[in-house]
Protein backbone atom coordinates (compact mmCIF):
# COMPACT_ATOMS: atom_id res chain seq x y z
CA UNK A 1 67.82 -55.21 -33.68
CA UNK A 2 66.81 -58.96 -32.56
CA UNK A 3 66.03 -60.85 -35.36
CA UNK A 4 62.87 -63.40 -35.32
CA UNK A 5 64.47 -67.04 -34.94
CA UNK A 6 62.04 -68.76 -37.76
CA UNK A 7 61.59 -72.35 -38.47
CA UNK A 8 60.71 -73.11 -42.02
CA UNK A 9 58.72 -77.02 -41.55
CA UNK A 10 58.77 -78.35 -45.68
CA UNK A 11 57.04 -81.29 -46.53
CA UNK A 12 54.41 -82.65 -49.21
CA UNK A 13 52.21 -83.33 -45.89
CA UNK A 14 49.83 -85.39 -47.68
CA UNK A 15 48.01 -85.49 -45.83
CA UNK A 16 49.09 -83.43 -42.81
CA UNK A 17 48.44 -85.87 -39.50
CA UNK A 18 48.76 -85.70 -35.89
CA UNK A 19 52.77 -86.69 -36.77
CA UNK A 20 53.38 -83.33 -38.13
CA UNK A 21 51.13 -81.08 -35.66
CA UNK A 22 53.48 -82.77 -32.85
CA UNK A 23 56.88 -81.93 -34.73
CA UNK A 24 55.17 -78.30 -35.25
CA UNK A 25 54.30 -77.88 -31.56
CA UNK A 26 57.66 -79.46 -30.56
CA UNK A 27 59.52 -76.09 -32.74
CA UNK A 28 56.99 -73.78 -31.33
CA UNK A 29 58.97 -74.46 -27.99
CA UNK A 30 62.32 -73.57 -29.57
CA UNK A 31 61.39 -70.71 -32.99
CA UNK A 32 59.70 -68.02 -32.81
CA UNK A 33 57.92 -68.23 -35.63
CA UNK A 34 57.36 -71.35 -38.13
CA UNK A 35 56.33 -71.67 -41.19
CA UNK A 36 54.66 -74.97 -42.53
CA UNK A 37 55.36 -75.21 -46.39
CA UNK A 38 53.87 -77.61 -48.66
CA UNK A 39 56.97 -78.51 -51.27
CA UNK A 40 55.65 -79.53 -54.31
CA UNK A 41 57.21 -82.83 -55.84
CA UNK A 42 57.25 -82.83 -59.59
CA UNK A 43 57.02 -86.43 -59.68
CA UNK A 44 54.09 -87.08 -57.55
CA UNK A 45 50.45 -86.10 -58.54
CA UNK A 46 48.97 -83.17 -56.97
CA UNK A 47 47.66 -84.13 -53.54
CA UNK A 48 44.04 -83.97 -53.49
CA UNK A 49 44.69 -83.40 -49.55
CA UNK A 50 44.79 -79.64 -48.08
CA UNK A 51 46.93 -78.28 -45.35
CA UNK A 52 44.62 -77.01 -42.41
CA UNK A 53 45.69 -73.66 -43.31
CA UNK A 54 43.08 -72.31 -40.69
CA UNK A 55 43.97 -74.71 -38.14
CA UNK A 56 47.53 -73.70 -38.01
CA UNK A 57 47.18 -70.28 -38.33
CA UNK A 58 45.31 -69.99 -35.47
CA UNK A 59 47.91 -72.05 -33.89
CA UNK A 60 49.68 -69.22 -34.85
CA UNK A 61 51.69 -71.02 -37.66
CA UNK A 62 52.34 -69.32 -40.83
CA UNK A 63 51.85 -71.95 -43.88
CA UNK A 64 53.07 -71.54 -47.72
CA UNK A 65 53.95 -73.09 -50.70
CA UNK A 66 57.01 -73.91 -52.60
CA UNK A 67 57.11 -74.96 -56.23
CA UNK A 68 61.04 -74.99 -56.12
CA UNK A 69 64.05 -75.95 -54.31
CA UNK A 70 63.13 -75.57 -50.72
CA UNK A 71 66.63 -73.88 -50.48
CA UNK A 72 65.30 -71.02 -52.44
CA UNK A 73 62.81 -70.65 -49.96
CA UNK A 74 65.39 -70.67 -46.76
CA UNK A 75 67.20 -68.00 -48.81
CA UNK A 76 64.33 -65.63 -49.70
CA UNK A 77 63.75 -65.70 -45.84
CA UNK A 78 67.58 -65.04 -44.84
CA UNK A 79 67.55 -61.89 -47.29
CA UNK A 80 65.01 -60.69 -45.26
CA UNK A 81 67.47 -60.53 -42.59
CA UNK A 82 66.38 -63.14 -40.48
CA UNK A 83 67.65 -66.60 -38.61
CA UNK A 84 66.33 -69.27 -40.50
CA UNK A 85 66.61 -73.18 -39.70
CA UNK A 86 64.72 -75.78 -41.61
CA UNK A 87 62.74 -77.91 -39.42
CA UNK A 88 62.52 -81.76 -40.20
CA UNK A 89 60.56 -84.63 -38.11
CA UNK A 90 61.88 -88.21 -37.45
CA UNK A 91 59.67 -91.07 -36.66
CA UNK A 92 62.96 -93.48 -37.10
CA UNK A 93 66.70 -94.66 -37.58
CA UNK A 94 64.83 -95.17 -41.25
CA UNK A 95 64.16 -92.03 -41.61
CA UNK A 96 67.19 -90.06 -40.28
CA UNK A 97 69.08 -92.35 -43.13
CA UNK A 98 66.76 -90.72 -45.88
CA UNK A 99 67.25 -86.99 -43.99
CA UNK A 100 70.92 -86.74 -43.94
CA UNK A 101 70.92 -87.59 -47.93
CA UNK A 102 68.26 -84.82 -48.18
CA UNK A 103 70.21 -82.57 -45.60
CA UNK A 104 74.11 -84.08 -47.71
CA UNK A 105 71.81 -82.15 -51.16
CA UNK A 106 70.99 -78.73 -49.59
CA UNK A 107 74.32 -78.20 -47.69
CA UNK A 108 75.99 -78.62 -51.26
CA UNK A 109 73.23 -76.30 -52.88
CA UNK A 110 73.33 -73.53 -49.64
CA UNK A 111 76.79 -74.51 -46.61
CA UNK A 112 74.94 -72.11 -44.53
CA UNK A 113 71.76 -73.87 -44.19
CA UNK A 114 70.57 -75.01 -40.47
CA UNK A 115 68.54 -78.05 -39.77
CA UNK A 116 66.92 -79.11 -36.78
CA UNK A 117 65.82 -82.46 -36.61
CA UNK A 118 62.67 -83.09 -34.02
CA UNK A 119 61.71 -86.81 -32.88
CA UNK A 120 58.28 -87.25 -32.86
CA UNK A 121 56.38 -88.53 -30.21
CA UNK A 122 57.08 -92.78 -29.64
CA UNK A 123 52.83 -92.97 -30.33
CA UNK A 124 52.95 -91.44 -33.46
CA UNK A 125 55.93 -93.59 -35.10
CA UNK A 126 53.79 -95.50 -36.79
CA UNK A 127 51.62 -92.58 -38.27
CA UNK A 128 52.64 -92.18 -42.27
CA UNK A 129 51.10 -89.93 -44.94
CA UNK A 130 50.93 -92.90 -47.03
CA UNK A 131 49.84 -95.52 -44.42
CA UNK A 132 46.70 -92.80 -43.79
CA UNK A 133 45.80 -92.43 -47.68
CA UNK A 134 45.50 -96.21 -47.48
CA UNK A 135 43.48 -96.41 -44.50
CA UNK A 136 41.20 -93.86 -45.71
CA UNK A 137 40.27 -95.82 -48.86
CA UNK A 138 38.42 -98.36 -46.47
CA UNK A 139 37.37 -96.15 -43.23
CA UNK A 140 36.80 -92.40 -42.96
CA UNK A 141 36.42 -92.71 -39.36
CA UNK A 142 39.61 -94.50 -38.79
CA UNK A 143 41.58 -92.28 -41.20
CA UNK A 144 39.85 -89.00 -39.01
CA UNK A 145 41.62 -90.66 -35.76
CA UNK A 146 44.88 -89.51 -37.40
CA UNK A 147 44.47 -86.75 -39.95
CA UNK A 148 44.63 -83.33 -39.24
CA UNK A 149 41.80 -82.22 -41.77
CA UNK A 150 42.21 -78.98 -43.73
C-alpha cells in the first residue's frame, strides 16, 4: 500500500497573501496532498482575516484548524498511517533564524517530525502579514494587490 506523501502548511496566515499561495504551489510540486492550517496563537487576538477556504480547495488544497500544538496535528495525521512533513516558507536569512528555534521546539516535543523549508519567490520577500494589515488601514486597493481574500 503507497501511502499519500502530505504536507501539513501551519501558520496564523493573517492574512493569507500571494507569499503563502506561492510556498503552497511550490509543495504542490513535491506532496501529494497539503493541508493549509490556521494555528491559533493564544497570545494574539483572533484574526478578523479568513483563509480562502474556497480558493484553495479548488486549488485542490485541504485547509484546517489547530487550536493546539501543531505537533499534535502532524501526529493525528501519522496515526493515520501516512508520510507527513510540515511545510514552512522563508522570505529570509531572518526568518530561517526564527524557523530553526521553532523547528529546535517540535523536534524536542516529536524527533520524528519532517520539515521542509520552501523559499519564496525573490518578488514576494517583501510581502508580510503584518506589513499588509498596515497597508490595508490606508488603501483597500493596494492591500487587494497582495492579499489572497477569503
Amino acid at each position: 500500500m503507497d501511502m499519500n506523501r502530505i504536507g501539513i502548511y501551519p501558520g496564523s496566515f493573517d492574512p493569507f497573501h500571494i507569499g503563502h499561495l506561492d510556498i503552497v504551489r511550490q509543495a504542490q510540486k513535491v506532496f501529494d496532498v497539503i493541508h493549509v492550517v490556521r494555528a491559533v496563537n493564544p497570545d494574539k487576538k483572533q484574526s478578523q482575516f479568513k483563509l480562502p477556504e474556497d480558493f484553495l480547495r479548488e486549488m485542490k488544497v485541504g485547509v484546517g484548524i489547530c487550536e493546539g500544538l501543531v505537533t499534535d496535528v502532524v501526529k493525528n495525521y501519522e496515526r493515520g498511517g501516512n508520510d507527513i512533513t510540515l511545510i514552512r516558507g522563508l522570505r529570509s536569512g531572518a526568518d530561517l533564524a526564527y524557523e530553526q528555534n521553532l523547528v529546535a521546539f517540535m523536534r524536542n516535543m516529536h524527533p520524528q517530525i519532517k520539515v521542509v523549508f520552501f523559499l519564496c519567490d525573490p518578488k514576494y520577500q517583501h510581502v508580510s502579514s503584518s506589513a499588509l494589515r498596515g497597508i490595508r488601514q490606508f488603501s483597500e486597493e493596494e492591500y487587494k494587490k497582495y492579499a489572497v481574500c477569503g
